[in-house]
Protein backbone atom coordinates (compact mmCIF):
# COMPACT_ATOMS: atom_id res chain seq x y z
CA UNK A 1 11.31 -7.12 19.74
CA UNK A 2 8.26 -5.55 21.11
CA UNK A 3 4.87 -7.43 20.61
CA UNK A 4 2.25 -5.30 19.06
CA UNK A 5 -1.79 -5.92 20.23
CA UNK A 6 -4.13 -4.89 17.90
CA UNK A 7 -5.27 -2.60 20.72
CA UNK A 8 -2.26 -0.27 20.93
CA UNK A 9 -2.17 0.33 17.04
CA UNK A 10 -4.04 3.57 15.89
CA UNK A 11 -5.69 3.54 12.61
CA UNK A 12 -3.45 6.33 10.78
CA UNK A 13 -7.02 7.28 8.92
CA UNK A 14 -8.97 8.41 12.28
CA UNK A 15 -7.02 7.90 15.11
CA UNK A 16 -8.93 5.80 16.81
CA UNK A 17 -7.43 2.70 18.82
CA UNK A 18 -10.74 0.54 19.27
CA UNK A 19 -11.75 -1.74 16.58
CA UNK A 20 -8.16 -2.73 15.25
CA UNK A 21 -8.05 -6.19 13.67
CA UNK A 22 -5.43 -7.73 11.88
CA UNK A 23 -5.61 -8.41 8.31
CA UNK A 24 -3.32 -10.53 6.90
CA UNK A 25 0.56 -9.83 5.64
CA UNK A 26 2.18 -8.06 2.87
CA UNK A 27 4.43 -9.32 0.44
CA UNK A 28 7.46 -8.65 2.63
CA UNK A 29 5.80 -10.20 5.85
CA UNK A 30 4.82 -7.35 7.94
CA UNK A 31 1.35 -7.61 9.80
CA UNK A 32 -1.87 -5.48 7.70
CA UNK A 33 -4.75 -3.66 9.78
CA UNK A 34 -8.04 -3.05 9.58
CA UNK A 35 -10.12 -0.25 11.33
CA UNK A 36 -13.16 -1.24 12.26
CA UNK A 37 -14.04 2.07 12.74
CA UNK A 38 -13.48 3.65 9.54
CA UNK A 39 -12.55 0.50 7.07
CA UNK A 40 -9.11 1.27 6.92
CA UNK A 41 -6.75 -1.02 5.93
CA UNK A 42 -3.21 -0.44 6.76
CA UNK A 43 0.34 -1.19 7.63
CA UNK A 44 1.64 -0.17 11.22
CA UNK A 45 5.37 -0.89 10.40
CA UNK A 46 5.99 -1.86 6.86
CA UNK A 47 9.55 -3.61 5.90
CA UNK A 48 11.50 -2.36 3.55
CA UNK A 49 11.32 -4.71 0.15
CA UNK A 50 14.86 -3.29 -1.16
CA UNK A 51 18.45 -4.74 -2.46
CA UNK A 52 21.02 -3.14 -0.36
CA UNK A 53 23.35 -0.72 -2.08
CA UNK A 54 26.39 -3.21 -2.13
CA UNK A 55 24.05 -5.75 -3.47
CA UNK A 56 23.45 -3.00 -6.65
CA UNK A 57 26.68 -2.71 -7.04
CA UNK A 58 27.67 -6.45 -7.06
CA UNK A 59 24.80 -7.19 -10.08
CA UNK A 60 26.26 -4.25 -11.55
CA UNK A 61 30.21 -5.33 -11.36
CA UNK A 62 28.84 -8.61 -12.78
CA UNK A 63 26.15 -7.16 -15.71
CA UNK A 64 29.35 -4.69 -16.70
CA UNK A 65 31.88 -7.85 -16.33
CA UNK A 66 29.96 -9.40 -19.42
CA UNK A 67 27.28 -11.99 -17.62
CA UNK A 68 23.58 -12.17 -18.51
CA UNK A 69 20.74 -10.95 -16.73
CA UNK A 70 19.78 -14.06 -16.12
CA UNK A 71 23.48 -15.31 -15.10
CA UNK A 72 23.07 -12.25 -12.54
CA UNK A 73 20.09 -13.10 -11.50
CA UNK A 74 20.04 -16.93 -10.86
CA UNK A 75 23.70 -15.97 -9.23
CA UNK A 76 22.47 -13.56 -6.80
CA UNK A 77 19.17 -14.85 -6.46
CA UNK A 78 17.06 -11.66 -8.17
CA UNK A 79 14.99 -11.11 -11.01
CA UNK A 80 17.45 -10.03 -13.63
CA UNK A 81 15.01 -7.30 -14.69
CA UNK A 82 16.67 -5.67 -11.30
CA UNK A 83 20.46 -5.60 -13.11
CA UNK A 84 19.03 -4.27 -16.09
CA UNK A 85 16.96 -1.55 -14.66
CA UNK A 86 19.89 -0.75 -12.36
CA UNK A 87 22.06 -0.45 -15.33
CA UNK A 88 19.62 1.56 -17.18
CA UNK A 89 19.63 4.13 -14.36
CA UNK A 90 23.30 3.94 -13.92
CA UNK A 91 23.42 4.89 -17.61
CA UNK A 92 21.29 7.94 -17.40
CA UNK A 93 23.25 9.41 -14.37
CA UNK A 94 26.24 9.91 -17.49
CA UNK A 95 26.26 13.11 -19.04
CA UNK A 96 25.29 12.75 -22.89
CA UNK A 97 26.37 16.18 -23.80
CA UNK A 98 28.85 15.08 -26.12
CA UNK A 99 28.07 16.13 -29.74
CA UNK A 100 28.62 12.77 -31.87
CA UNK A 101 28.96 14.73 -35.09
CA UNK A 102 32.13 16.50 -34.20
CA UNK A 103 33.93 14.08 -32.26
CA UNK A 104 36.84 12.63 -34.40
CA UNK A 105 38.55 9.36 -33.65
């Protein structure tokens, strides 16, 4: 992996490549910038914060298979707001065109 000097990054705000200081780090770890030039603070290369797809689908499988949130959660090591919110948008993708009033059992 390529080392990056606060000299080759260019402020996306004004281009410029003097004046580049680092700044701290995000939540996910990459490296923040600051332009000296034009007070600019940004990320070169921000990391992705996400659950991988198969990772959805596992807190899914085990919301659906009758666990709790939290039993999702503290099992695969999320917030178990994730499995809900996944669920909730699973849910939505279902069509809900079905008129309740003249279905019959």
């Amino acid at each position: 992996m390529e080392m990056e000097t606060a000299k080759e990054t260019k402020c996306p705000k004004c281009n410029s490549t003097e004046g580049q200081m680092k700044k701290g780090f995000t939540g996910a770890g990459s490296q923040r910038r600051f332009c000296n030039k034009c007070k600019h603070k940004y990320t070169p290369n921000p990391k992705k914060w996400a659950y991988t797809e198969e990772e959805r689908r596992q807190a899914l499988r085990l919301l659906l298979s009758g666990n709790s949130g939290r039993g999702v959660g503290k099992a695969l090591g999320m917030s178990r707001s994730n499995a809900y919110r996944w669920a909730a948008e699973e849910g939505e993708k279902i069509p809900r065109d079905v008129d309740k009033r003249k279905h019959r059992p």
